[in-house]
C-alpha atoms as a PDB file:
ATOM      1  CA  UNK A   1     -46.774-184.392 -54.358  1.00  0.00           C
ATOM      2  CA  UNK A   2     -44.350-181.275 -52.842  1.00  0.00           C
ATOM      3  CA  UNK A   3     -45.798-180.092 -49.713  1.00  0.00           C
ATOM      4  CA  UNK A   4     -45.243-176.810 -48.454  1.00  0.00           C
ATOM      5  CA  UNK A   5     -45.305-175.956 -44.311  1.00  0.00           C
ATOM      6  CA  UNK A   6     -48.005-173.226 -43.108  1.00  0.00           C
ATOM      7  CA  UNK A   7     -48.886-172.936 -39.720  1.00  0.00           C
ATOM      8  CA  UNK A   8     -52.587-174.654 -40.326  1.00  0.00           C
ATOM      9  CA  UNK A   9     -50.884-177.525 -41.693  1.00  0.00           C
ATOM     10  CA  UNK A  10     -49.174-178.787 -44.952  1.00  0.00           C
ATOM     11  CA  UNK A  11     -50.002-177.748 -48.532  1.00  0.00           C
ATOM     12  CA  UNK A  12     -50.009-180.157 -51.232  1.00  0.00           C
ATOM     13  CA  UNK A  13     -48.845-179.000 -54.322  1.00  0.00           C
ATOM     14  CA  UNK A  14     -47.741-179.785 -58.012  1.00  0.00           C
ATOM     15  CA  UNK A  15     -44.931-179.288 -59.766  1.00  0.00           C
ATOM     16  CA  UNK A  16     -43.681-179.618 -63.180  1.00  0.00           C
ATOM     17  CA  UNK A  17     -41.091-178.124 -66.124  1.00  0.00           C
ATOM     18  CA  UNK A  18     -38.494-175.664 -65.591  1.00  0.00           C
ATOM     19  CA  UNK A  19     -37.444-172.551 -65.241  1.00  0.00           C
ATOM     20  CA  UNK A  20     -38.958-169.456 -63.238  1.00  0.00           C
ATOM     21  CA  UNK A  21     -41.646-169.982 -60.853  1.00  0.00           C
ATOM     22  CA  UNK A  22     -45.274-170.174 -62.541  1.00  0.00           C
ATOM     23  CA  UNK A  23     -47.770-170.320 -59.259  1.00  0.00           C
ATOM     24  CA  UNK A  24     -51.398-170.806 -60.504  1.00  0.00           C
ATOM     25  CA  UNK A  25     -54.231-171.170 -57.830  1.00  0.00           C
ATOM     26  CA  UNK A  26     -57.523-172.657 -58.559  1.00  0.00           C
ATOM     27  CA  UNK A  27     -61.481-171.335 -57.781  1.00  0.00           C
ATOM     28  CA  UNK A  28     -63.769-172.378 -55.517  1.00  0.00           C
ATOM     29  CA  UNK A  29     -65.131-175.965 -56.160  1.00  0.00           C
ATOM     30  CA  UNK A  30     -62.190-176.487 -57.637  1.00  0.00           C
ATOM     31  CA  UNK A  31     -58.799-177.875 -57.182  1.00  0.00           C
ATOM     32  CA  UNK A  32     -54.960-177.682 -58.506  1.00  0.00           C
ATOM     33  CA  UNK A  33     -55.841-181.049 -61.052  1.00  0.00           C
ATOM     34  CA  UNK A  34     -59.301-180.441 -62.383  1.00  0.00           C
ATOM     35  CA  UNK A  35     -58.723-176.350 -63.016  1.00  0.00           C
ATOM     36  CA  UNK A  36     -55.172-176.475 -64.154  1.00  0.00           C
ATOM     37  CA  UNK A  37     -53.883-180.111 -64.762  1.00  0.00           C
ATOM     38  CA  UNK A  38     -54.498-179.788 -68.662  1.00  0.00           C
ATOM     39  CA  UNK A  39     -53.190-176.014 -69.142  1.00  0.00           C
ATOM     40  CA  UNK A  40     -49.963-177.246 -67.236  1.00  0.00           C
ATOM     41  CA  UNK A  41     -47.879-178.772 -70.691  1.00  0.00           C
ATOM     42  CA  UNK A  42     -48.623-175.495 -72.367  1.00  0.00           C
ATOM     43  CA  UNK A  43     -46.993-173.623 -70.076  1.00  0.00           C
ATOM     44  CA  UNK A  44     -44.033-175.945 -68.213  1.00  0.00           C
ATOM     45  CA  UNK A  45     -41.606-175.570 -70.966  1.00  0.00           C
ATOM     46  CA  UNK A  46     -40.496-172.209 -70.335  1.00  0.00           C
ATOM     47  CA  UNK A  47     -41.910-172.381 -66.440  1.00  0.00           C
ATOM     48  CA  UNK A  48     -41.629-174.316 -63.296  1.00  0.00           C
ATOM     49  CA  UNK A  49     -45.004-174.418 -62.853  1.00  0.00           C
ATOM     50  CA  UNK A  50     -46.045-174.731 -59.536  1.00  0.00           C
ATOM     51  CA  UNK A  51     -50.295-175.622 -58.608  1.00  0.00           C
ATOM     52  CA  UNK A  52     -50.946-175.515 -54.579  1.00  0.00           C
ATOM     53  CA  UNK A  53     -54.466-176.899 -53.319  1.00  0.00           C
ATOM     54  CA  UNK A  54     -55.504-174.832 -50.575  1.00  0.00           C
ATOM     55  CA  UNK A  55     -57.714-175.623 -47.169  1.00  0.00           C
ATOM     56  CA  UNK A  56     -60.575-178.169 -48.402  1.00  0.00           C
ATOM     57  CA  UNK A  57     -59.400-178.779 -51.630  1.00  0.00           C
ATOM     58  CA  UNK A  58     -57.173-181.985 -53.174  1.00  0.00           C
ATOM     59  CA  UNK A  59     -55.128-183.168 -50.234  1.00  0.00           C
ATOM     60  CA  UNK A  60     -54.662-180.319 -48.342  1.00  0.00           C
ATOM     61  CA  UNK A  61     -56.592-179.950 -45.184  1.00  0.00           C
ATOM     62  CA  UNK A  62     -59.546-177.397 -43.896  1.00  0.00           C
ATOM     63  CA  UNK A  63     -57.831-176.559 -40.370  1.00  0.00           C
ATOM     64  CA  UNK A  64     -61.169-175.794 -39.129  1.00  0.00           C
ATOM     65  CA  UNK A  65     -62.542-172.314 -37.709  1.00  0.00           C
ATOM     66  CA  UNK A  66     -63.052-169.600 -39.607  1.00  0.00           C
ATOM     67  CA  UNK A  67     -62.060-169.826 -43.415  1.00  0.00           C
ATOM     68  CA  UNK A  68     -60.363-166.662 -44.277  1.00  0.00           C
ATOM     69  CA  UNK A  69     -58.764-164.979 -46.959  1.00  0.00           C
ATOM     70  CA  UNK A  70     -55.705-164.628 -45.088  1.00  0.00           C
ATOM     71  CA  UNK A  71     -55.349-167.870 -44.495  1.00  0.00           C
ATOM     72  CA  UNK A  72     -55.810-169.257 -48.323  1.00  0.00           C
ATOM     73  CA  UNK A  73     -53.443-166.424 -49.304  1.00  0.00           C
ATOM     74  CA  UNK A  74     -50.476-167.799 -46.986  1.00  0.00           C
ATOM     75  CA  UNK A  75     -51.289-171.097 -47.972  1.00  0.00           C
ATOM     76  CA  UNK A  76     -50.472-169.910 -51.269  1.00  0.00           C
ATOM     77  CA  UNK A  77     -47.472-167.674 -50.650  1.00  0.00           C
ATOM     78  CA  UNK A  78     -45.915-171.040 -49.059  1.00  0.00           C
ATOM     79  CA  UNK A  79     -46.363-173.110 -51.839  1.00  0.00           C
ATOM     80  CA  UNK A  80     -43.715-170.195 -53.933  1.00  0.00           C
ATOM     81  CA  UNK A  81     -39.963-171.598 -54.304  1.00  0.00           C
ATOM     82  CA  UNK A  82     -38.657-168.047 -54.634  1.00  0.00           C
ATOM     83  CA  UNK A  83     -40.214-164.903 -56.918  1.00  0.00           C
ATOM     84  CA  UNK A  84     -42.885-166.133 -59.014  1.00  0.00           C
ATOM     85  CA  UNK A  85     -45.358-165.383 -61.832  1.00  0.00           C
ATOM     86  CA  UNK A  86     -48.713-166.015 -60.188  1.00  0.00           C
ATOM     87  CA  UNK A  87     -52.076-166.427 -61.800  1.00  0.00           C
ATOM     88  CA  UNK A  88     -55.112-166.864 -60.339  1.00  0.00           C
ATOM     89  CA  UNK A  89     -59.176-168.550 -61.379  1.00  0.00           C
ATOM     90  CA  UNK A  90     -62.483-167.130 -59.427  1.00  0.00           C
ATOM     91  CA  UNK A  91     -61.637-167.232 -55.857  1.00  0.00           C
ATOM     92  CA  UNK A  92     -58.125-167.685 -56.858  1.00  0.00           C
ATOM     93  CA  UNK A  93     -57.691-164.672 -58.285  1.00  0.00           C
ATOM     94  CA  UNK A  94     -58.534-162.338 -55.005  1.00  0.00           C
ATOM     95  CA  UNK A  95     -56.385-164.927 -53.336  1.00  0.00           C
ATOM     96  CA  UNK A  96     -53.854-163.751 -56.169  1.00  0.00           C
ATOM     97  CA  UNK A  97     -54.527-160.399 -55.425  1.00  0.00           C
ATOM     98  CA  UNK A  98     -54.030-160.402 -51.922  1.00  0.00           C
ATOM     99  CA  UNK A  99     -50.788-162.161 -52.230  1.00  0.00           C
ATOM    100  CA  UNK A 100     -49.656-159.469 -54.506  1.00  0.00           C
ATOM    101  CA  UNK A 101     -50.449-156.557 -52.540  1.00  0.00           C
ATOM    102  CA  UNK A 102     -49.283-158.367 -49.022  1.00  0.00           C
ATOM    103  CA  UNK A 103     -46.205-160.143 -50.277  1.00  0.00           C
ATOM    104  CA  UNK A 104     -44.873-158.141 -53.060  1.00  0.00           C
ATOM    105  CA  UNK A 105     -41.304-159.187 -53.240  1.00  0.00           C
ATOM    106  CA  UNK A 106     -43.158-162.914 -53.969  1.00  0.00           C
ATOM    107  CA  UNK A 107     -44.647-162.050 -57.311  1.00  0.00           C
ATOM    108  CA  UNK A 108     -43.161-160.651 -60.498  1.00  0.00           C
ATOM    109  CA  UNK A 109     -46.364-160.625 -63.008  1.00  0.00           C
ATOM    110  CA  UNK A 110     -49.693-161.406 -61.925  1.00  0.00           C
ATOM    111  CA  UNK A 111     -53.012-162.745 -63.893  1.00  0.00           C
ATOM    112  CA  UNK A 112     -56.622-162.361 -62.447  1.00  0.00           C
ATOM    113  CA  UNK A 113     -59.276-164.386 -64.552  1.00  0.00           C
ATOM    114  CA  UNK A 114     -62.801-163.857 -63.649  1.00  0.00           C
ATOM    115  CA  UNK A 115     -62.423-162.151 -60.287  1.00  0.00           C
ATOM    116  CA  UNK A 116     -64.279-159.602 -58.455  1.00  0.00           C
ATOM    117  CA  UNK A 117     -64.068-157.121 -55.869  1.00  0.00           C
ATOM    118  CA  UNK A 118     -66.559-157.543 -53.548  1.00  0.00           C
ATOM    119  CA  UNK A 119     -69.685-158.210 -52.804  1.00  0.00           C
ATOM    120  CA  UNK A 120     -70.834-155.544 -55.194  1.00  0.00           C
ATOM    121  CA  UNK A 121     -74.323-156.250 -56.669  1.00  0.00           C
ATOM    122  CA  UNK A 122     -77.475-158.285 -56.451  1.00  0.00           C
ATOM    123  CA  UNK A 123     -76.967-160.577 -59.247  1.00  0.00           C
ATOM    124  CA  UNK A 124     -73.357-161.511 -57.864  1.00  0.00           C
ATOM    125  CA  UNK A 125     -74.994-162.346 -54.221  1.00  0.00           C
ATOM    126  CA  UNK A 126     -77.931-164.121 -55.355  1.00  0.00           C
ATOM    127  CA  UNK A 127     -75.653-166.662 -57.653  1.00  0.00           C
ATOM    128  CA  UNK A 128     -73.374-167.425 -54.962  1.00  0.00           C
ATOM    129  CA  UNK A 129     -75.787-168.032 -52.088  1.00  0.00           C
ATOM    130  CA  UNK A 130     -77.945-169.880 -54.366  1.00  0.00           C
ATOM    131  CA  UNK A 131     -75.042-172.231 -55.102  1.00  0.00           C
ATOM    132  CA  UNK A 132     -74.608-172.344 -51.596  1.00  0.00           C
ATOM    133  CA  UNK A 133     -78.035-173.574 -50.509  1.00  0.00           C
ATOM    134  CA  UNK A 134     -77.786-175.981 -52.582  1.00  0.00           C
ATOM    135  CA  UNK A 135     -74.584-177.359 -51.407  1.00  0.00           C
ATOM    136  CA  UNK A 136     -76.181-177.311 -48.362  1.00  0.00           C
ATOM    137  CA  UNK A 137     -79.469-178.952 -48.711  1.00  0.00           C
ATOM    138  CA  UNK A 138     -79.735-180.422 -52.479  1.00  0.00           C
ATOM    139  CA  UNK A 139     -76.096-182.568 -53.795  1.00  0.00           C
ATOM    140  CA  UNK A 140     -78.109-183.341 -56.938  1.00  0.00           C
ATOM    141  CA  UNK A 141     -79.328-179.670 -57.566  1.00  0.00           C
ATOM    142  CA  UNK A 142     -76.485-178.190 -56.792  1.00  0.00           C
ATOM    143  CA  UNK A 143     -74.260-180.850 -59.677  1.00  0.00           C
ATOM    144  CA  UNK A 144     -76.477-179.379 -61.745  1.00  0.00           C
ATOM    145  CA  UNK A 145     -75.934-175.658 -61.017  1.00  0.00           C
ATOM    146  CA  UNK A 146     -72.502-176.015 -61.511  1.00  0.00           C
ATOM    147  CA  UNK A 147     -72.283-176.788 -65.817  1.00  0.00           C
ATOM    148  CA  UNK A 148     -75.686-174.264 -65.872  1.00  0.00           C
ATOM    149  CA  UNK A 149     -74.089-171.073 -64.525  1.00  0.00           C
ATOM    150  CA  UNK A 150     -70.180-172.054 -64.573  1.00  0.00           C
ATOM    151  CA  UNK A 151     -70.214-172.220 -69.035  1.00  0.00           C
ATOM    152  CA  UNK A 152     -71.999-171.112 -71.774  1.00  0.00           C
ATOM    153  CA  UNK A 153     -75.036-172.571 -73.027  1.00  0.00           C
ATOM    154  CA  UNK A 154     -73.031-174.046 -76.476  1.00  0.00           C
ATOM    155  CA  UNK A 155     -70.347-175.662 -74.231  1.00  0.00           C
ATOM    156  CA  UNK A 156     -72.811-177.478 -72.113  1.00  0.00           C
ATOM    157  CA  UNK A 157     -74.500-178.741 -75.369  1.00  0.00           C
ATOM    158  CA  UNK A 158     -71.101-180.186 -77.135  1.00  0.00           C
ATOM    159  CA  UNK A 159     -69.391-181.145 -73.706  1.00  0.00           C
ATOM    160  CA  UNK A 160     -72.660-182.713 -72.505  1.00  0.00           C
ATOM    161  CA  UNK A 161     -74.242-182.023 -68.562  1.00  0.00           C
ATOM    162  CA  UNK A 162     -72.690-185.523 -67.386  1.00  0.00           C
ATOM    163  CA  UNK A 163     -68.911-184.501 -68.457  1.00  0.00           C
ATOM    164  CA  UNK A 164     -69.639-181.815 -66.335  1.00  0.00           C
ATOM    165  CA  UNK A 165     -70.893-182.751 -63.129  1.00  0.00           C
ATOM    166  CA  UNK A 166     -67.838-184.084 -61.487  1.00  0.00           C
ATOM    167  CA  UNK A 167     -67.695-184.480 -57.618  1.00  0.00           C
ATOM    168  CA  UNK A 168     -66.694-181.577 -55.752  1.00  0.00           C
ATOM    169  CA  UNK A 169     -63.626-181.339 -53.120  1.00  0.00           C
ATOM    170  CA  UNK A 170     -65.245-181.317 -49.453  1.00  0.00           C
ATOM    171  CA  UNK A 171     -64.431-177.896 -48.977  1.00  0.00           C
ATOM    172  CA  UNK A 172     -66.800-176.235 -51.138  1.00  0.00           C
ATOM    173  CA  UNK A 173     -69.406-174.996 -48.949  1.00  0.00           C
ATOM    174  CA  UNK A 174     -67.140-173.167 -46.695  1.00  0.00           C
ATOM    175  CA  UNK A 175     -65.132-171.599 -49.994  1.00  0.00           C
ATOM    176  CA  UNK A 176     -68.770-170.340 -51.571  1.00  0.00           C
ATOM    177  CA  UNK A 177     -69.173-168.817 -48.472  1.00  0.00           C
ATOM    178  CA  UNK A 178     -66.152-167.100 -48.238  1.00  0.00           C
ATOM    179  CA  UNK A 179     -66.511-165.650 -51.800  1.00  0.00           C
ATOM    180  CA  UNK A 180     -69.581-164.113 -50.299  1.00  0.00           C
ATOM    181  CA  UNK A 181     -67.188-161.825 -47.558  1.00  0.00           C
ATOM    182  CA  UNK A 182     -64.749-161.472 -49.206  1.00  0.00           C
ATOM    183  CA  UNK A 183     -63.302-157.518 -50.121  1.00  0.00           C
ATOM    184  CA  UNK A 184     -59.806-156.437 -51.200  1.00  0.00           C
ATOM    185  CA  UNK A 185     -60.549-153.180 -52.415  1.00  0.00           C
ATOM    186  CA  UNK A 186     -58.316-151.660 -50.100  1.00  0.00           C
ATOM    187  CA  UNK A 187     -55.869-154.538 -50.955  1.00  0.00           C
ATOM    188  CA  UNK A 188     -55.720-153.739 -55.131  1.00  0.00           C
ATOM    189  CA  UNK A 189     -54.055-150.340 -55.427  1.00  0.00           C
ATOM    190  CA  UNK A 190     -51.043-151.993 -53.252  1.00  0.00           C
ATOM    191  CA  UNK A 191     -50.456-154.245 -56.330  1.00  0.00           C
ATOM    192  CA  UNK A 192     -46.831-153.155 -57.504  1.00  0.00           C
ATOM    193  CA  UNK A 193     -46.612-156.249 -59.916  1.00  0.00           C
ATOM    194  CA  UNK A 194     -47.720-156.048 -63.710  1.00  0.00           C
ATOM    195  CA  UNK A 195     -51.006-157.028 -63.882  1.00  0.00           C
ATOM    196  CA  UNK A 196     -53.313-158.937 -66.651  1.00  0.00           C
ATOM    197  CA  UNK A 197     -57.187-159.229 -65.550  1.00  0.00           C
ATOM    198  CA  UNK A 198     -59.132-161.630 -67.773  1.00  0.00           C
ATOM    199  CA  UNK A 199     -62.513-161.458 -68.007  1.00  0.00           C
ATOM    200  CA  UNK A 200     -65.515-163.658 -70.021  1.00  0.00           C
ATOM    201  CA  UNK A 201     -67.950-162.076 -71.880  1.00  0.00           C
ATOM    202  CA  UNK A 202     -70.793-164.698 -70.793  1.00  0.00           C
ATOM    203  CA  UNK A 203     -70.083-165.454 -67.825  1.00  0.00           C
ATOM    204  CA  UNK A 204     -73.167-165.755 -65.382  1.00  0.00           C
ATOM    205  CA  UNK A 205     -71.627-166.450 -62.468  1.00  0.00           C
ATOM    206  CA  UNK A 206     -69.376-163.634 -61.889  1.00  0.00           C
ATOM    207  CA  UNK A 207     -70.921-161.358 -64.697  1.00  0.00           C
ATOM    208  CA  UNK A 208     -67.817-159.804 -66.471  1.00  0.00           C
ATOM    209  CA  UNK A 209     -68.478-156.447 -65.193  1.00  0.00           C
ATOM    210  CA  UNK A 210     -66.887-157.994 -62.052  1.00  0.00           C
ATOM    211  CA  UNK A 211     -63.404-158.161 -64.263  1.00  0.00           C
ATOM    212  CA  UNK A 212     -63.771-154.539 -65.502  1.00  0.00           C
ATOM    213  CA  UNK A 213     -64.180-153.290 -62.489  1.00  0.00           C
ATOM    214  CA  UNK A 214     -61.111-155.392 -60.992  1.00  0.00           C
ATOM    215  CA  UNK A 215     -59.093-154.051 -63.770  1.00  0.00           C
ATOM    216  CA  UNK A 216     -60.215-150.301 -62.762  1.00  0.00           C
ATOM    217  CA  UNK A 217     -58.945-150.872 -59.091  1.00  0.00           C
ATOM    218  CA  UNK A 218     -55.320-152.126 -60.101  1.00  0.00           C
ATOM    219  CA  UNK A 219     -53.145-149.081 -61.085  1.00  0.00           C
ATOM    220  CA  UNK A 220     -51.621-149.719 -64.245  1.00  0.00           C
ATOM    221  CA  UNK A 221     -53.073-153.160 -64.974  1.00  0.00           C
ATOM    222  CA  UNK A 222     -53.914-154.231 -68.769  1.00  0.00           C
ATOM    223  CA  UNK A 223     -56.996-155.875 -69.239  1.00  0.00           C
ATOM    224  CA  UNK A 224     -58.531-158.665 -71.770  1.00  0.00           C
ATOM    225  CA  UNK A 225     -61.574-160.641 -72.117  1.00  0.00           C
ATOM    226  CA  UNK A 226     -62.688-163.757 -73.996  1.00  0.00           C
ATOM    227  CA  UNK A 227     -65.769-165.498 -75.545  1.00  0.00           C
ATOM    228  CA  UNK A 228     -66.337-167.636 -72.864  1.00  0.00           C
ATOM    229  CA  UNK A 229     -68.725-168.599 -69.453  1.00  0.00           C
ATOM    230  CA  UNK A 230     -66.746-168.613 -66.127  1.00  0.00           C
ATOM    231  CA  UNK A 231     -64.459-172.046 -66.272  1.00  0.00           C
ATOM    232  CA  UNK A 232     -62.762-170.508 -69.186  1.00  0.00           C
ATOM    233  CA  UNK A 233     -59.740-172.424 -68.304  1.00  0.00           C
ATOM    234  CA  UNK A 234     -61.844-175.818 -70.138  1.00  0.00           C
ATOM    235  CA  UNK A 235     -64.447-173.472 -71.985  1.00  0.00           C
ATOM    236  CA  UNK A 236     -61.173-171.412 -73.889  1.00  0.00           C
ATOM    237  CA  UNK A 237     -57.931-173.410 -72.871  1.00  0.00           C
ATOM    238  CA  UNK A 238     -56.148-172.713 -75.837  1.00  0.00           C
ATOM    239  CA  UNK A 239     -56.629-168.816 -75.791  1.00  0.00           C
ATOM    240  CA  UNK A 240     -56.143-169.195 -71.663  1.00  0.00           C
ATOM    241  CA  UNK A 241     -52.802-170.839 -72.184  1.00  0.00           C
ATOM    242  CA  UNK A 242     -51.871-167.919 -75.086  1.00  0.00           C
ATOM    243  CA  UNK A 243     -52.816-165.107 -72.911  1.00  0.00           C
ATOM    244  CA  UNK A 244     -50.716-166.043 -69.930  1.00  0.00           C
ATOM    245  CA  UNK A 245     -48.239-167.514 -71.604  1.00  0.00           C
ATOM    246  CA  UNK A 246     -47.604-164.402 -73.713  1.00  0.00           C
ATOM    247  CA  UNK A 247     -48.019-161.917 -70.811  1.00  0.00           C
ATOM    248  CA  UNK A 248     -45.505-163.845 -68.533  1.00  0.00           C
ATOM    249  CA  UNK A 249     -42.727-164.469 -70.755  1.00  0.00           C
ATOM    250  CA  UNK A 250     -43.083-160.577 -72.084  1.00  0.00           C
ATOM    251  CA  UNK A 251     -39.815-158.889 -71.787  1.00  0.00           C
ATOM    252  CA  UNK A 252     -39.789-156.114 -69.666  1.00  0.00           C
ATOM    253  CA  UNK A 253     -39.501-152.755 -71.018  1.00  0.00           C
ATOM    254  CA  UNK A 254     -35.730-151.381 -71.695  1.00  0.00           C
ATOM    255  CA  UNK A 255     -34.842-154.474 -71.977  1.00  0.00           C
ATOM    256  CA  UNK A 256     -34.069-156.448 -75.764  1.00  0.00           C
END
C-alpha cells in the first residue's frame, strides 16, 4: 500500500487504474476497503483511483490528542498525486468539503454523499451520541446499531444482520465524536469546484434533510438523491458508481 507523508505520521492508501486522479474518502466506522473496495473496478478504467485511510482507520495511525477536522482533511489532501476528482461518504464528505474550500487548486469536481452541516437538529445528535455510548460501554449493542440505523429495513432483511456486523477500525469512537463538533458552514460557500451532493431518501442516520441542506450551502452545486439508507455505497452500488462516474467524466461546458 502507497503511503503518503503528513506531519502526524504516514497515510496508507490505495491505488488502482489510470488516468486522472479519483480521491474517494470513507465515513466514520469505516475504512478505504470496506466503503470503497467494491465501487473501485467501476470506476478505475477511466480513473486513477486513489482511497486514503485516515487517523484510526485501516493502517493509518490515530496520532493521539485531539481528533480534528483539520487534521483528517490534510491527511487527505496528502494522499492527492496532483489535481483530483474527490468524493466523499458521511464523515468523508465534510472532510471532502473542507478540502475543497481550503485547498482548491487540489480538486477539480467534488461529490458529497450523505453529509451534513452541522450539528443542526435533535434527531441528528441523539443518533450519533447514541452510537457513541454504545461504542463506549456495549461492543455487542453497538454491532447491532450499526445494520439498524446505517440501511433500510429491506436491505437488512435480504443481506441478513450477521453480513452486516463486521468489526469496526479502532478509531471509531473518537471519529463519532468528531461528527458530533464538527461545522463547515463557513467552509461551503468557499467551494469553487463543481459540486454533486447525494443524498438517501431513508436514511436514519443522517436524515436526508442533512443533504438538502448541504446542497443549499454550496453555490452552484447540483444535487441528487437515491432510494437508499445511509451506506448507500453497498445499499445502491450500482446507481453510486453511475452517479459519480457520470458527473466526473462530464465534459466541461464550451468544451466538445
Amino acid at each position: 500500500m502507497p503511503l503518503a507523508q503528513h506531519p502526524a505520521g504516514p497515510v496508507h492508501y490505495g491505488r488502482a487504474g489510470e488516468g486522472p486522479g479519483l480521491v474517494l474518502v470513507h465515513g466514520t466506522g469505516g475504512d478505504a476497503a470496506t466503503n470503497w473496495a467494491h465501487l473501485v473496478p467501476g470506476l478505475s478504467d477511466v480513473r486513477t483511483v486513489i482511497t486514503p485511510d485516515y487517523a484510526g482507520s485501516g493502517a493509518t495511525a490515530d496520532p493521539g490528542g485531539e481528533l480534528t477536522l483539520d487534521l483528517l482533511a490534510g491527511q487527505v489532501a496528502a494522499a492527492f498525486e496532483g489535481p483530483s476528482d474527490l468524493v466523499g461518504f458521511s464523515l468523508g464528505a465534510v472532510v471532502a468539503a473542507a478540502v475543497a474550500a481550503e485547498r482548491p487548486e487540489l480538486v477539480r469536481r467534488l461529490v458529497l454523499i450523505a453529509g451534513w452541516t452541522h450539528l443542526a437538529d435533535d434527531r441528528l445528535e441523539l443518533g450519533l451520541r447514541t452510537w457513541a455510548r454504545l461504542a463506549r460501554t456495549d461492543p455487542e449493542s453497538f454491532a447491532a446499531y450499526g445494520p439498524l440505523v446505517g440501511f433500510s429495513p429491506e436491505f437488512v432483511r435480504e443481506a441478513g444482520v450477521a453480513a452486516l456486523m463486521g468489526e469496526p477500525p479502532r478509531g471509531t469512537l473518537r471519529q463519532i465524536e468528531l461528527d458530533l463538533r464538527v461545522d463547515v458552514r463557513d467552509l461551503l460557500p468557499k467551494i469553487t469546484a463543481p459540486t454533486l451532493v447525494i443524498g438517501n431518501t431513508r436514511d436514519h442516520l443522517v436524515p436526508v434533510e442533512h443533504a438538502r441542506a448541504l446542497h443549499a450551502a454550496i453555490p452552484g452545486s447540483e444535487y441528487a438523491e437515491l432510494d437508499s439508507g445511509h451506506v448507500v455505497l453497498h445499499e445502491r452500488p450500482a446507481e453510486i458508481t453511475a452517479l459519480i462516474r457520470e458527473f466526473v467524466t462530464r465534459e466541461p461546458l464550451g468544451e466538445s
